[in-house]
Protein backbone atom coordinates (compact mmCIF):
# COMPACT_ATOMS: atom_id res chain seq x y z
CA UNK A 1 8.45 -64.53 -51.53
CA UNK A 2 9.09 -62.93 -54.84
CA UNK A 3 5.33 -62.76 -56.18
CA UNK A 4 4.31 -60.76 -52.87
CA UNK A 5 7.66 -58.02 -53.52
CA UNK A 6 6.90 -58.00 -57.14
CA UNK A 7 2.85 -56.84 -55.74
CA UNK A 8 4.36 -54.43 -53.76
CA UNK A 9 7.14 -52.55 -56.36
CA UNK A 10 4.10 -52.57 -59.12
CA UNK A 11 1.57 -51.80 -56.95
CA UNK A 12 2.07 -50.51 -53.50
CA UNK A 13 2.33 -46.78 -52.80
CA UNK A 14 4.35 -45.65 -50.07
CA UNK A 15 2.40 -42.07 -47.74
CA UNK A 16 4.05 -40.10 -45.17
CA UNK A 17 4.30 -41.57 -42.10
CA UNK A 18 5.32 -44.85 -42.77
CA UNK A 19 2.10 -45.98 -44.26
CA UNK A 20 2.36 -48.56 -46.87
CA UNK A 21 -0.97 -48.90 -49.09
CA UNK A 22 -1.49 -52.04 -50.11
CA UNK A 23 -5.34 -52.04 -50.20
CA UNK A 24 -5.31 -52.71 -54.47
CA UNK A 25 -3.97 -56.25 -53.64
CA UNK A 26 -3.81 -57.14 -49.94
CA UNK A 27 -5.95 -55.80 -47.18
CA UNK A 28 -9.10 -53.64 -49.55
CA UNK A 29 -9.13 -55.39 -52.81
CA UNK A 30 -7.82 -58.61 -52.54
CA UNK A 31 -5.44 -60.41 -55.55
CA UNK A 32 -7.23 -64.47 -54.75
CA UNK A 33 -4.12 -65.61 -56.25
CA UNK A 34 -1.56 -63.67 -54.77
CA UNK A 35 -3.40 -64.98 -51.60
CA UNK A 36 -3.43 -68.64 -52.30
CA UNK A 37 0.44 -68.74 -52.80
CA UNK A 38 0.77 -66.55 -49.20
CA UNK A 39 -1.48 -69.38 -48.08
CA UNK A 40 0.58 -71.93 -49.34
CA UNK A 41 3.88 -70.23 -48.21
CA UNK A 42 2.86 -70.16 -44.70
CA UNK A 43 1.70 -73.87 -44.89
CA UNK A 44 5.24 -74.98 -46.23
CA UNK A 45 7.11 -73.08 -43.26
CA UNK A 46 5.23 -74.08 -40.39
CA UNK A 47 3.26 -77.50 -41.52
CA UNK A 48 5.90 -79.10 -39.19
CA UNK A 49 4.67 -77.66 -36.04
CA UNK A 50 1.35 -79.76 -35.82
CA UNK A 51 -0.61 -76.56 -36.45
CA UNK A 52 -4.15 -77.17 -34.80
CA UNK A 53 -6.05 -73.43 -35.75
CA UNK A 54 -4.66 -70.15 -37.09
CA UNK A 55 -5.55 -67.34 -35.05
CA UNK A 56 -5.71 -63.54 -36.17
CA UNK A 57 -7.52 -60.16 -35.75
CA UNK A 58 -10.52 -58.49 -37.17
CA UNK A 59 -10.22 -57.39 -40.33
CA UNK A 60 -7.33 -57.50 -42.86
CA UNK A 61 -6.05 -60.37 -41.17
CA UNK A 62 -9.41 -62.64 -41.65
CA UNK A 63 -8.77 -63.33 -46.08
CA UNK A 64 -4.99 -64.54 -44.94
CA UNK A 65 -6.15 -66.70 -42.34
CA UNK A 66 -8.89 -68.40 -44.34
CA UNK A 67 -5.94 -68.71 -47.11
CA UNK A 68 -3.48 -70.25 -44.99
CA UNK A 69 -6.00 -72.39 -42.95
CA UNK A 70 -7.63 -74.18 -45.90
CA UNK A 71 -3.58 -75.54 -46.50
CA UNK A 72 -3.64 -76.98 -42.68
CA UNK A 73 -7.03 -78.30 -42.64
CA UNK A 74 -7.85 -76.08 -39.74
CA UNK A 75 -10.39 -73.60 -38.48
CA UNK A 76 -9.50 -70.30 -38.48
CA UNK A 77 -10.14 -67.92 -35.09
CA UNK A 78 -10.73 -64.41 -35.45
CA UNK A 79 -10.25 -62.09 -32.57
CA UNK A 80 -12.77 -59.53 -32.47
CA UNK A 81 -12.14 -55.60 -31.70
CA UNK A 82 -15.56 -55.11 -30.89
CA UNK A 83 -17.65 -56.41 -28.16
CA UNK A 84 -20.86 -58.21 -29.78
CA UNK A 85 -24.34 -59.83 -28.43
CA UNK A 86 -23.18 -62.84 -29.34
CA UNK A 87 -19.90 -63.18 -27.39
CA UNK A 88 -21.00 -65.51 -24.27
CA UNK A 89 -18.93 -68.15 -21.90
CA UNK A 90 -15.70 -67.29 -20.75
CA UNK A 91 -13.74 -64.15 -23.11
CA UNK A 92 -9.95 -63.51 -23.33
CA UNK A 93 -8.93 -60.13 -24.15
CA UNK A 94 -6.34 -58.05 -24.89
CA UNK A 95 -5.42 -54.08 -25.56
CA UNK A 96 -3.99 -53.64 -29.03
CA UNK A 97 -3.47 -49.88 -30.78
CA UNK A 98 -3.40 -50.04 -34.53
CA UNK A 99 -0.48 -48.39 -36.32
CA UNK A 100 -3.29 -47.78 -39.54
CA UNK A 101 -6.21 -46.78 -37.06
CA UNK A 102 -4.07 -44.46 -34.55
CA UNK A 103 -6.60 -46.23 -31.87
CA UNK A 104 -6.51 -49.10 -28.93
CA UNK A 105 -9.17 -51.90 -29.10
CA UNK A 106 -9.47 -54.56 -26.58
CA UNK A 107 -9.68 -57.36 -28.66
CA UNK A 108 -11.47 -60.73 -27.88
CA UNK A 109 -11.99 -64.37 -28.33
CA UNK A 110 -14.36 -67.23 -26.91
CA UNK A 111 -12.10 -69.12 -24.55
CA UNK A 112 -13.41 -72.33 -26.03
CA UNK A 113 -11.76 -71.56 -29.22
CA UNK A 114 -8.60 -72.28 -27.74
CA UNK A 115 -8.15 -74.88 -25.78
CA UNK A 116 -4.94 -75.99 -24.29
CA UNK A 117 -4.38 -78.72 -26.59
CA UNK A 118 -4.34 -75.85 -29.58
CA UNK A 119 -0.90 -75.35 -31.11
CA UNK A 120 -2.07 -71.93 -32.84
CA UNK A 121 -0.29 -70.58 -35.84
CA UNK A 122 -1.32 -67.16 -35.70
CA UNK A 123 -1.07 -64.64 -39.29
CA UNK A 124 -1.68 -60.87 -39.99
CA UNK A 125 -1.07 -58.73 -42.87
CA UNK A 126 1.72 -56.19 -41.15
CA UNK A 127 4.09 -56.14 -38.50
CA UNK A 128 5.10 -52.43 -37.29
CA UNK A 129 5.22 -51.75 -33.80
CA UNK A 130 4.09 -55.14 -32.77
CA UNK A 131 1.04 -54.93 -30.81
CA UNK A 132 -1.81 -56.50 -32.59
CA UNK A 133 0.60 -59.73 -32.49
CA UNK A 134 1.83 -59.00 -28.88
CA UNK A 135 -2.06 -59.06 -27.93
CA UNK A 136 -2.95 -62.13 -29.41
CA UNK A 137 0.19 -63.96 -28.33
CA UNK A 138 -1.08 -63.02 -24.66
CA UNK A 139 -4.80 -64.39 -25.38
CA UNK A 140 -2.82 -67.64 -26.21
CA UNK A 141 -0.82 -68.00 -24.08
CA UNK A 142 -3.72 -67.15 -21.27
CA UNK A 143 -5.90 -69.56 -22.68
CA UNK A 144 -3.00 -72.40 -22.05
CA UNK A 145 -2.44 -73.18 -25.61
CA UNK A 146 0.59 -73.49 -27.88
CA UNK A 147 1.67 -70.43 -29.87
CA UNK A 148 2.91 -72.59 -32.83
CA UNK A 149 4.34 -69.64 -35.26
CA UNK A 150 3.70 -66.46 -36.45
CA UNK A 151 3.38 -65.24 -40.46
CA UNK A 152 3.47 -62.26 -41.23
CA UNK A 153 2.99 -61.32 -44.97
CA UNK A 154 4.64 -58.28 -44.54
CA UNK A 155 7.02 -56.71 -42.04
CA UNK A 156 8.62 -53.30 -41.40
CA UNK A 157 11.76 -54.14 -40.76
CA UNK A 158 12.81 -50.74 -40.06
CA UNK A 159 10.30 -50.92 -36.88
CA UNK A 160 10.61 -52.36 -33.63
CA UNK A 161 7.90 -54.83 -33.59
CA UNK A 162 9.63 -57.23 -35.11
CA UNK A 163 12.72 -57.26 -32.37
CA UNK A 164 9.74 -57.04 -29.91
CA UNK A 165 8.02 -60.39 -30.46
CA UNK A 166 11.25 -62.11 -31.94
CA UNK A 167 12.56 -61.07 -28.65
CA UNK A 168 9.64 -63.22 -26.66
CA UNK A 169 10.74 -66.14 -28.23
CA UNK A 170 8.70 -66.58 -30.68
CA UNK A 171 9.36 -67.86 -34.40
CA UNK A 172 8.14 -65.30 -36.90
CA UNK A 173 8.56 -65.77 -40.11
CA UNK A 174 7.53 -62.87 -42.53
CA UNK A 175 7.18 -63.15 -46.44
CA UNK A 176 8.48 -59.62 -47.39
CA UNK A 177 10.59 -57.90 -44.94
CA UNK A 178 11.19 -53.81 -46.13
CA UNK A 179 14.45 -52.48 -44.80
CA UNK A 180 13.60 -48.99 -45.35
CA UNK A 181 10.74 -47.12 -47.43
CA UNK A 182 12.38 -43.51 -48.40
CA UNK A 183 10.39 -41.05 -50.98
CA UNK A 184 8.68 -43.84 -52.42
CA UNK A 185 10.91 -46.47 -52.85
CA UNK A 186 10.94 -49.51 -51.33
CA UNK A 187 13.92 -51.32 -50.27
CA UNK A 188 13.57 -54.95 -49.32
CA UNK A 189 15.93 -56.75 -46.12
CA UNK A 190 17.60 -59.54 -48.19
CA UNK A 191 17.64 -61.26 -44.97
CA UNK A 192 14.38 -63.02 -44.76
């Protein structure tokens, strides 16, 4: 997706560690119409699947979701890293550590949110090591539902998380794949 690499060359800054800041246009501030067209993108790759909800995680992923879901007609179905007053019936949860945070969560949605007859398209706004999506993959799949796809607006290729899910079988599609991010440049896996 070229508008998303253009975002990133002009305004993505690349720290030590592997950390790519993208909080002026993706996960802090948020560019509405950069959104609407990752929205969009999304809808065109998977509207074949008979998408029923898209499923992500508390926070960063919440803005994409909303973005893509409003394409499919859907509801979208947060999973929550914190365990609230208000969570009641049955839960399904799963550990996940955060690459950005350094920390595990277990994260957790209402069971009735997913039924089995849910073919759940499930979004996030990176894909490093793989184990935000490797936990929510396992809450659908426990639920009995239908992990549809997976979008990913942008992937470290260079990482294993990608091989990790791919390798499960699962169909992820991600709309800027970085091949390698050396002394602040940015070089982008043609092979999307």
């Amino acid at each position: 997706m070229e508008l998303l690499r253009q975002a990133i060359r002009e305004r993505a800054v690349v720290r030590p560690g592997d950390v790519l800041k993208v909080d002026s246009f993706l996960n802090h501030q948020i560019d509405i119409d950069l959104l609407g067209e990752v929205g969009r993108e999304f809808y065109q790759r998977f509207k074949s699947r008979g998408i029923t909800k898209v499923l992500t995680i508390e926070a960063s992923g919440i803005a994409i979701a909303v973005a893509t879901a409003q394409y499919f007609d859907v509801p979208v179905v947060f999973a929550k890293k914190h365990q609230t007053k208000n969570l009641d019936g049955e839960l399904l949860s799963a550990p996940v550590t955060s690459f950005t945070h350094g920390r595990t969560y277990d994260v957790t949605v209402e069971k009735k949110f997913l039924p089995p007859e849910d073919t759940v398209l499930i979004v996030d706004d990176f894909l490093a090591k793989g184990s935000a999506l490797s936990g929510l993959c396992d809450i659908v799949e426990r639920a009995g539902a239908k992990v549809g796809g997976i979008g990913i607006v942008i992937e470290k290729g260079f990482d294993v998380g990608g091989g990790l899910i791919r390798a499960r079988g699962y169909d992820v599609q991600s709309l800027a794949r970085i091949k390698s991010m050396n002394e602040g440049r940015i070089v982008f896996d043609d092979a999307e």
